[in-house]
Protein backbone atom coordinates (compact mmCIF):
# COMPACT_ATOMS: atom_id res chain seq x y z
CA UNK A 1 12.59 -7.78 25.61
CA UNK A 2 10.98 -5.61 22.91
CA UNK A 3 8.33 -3.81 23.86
CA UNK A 4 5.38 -2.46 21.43
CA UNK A 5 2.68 -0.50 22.00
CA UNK A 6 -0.59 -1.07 20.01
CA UNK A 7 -3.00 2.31 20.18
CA UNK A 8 -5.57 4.21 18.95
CA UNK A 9 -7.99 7.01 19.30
CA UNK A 10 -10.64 5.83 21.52
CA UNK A 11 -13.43 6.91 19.32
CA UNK A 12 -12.30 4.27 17.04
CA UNK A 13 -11.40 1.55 19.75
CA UNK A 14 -15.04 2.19 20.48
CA UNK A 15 -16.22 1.67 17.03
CA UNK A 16 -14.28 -1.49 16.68
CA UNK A 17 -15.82 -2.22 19.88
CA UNK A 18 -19.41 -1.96 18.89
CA UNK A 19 -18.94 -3.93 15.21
CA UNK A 20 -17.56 -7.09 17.08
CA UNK A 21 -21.32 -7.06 19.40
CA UNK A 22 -19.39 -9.14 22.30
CA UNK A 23 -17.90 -6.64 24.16
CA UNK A 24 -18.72 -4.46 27.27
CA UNK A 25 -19.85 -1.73 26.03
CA UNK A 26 -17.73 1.58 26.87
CA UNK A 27 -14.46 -0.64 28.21
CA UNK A 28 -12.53 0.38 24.98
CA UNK A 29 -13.04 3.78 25.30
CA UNK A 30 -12.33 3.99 29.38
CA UNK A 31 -9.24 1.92 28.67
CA UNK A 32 -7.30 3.72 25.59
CA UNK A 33 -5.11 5.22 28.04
CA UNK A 34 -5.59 3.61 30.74
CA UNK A 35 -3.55 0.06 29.68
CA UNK A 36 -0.35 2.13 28.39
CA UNK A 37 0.28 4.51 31.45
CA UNK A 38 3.55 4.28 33.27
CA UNK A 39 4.97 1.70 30.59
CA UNK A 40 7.75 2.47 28.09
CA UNK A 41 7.51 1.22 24.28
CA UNK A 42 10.55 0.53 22.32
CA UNK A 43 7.91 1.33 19.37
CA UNK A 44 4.06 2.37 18.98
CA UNK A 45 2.32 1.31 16.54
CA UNK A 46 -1.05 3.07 15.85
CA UNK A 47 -3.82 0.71 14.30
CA UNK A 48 -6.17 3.88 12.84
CA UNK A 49 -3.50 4.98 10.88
CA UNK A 50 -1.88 1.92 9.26
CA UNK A 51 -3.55 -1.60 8.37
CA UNK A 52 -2.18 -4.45 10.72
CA UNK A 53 -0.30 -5.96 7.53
CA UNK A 54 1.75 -2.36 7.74
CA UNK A 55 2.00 -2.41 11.71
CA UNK A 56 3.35 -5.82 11.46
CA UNK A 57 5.78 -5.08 8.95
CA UNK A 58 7.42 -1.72 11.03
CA UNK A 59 7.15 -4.39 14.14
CA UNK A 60 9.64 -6.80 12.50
CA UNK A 61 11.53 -4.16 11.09
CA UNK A 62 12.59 -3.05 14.53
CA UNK A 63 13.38 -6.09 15.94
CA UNK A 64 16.19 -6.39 17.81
């Protein structure tokens, strides 16, 4: 298995959050953290700092 780990900040989960209108409000931001503790990535990936087109590429470039 091949683990990956899809963050970031919560202030932007949050904004994401609110732009898509069918969300809880506040679940993004109470879970940025909360959904990766205790597991252990082969790679992160961090969705505020690269478009998904880049995350996806540095996903299959790890690959096993």
């Amino acid at each position: 298995m091949f683990w990956v780990g899809v963050r970031c900040e919560g202030s932007v989960a949050a904004g994401r959050e609110l732009s898509r209108g069918d969300r809880i409000p506040g679940m993004a931001l109470s879970q940025t953290e909360l959904v990766h503790r205790g597991v252990h990535y082969d790679l992160e990936v961090d969705t505020a700092e690269a478009e998904s087109v880049e995350c996806a590429r540095l996903i299959v470039a790890r690959l096993p």
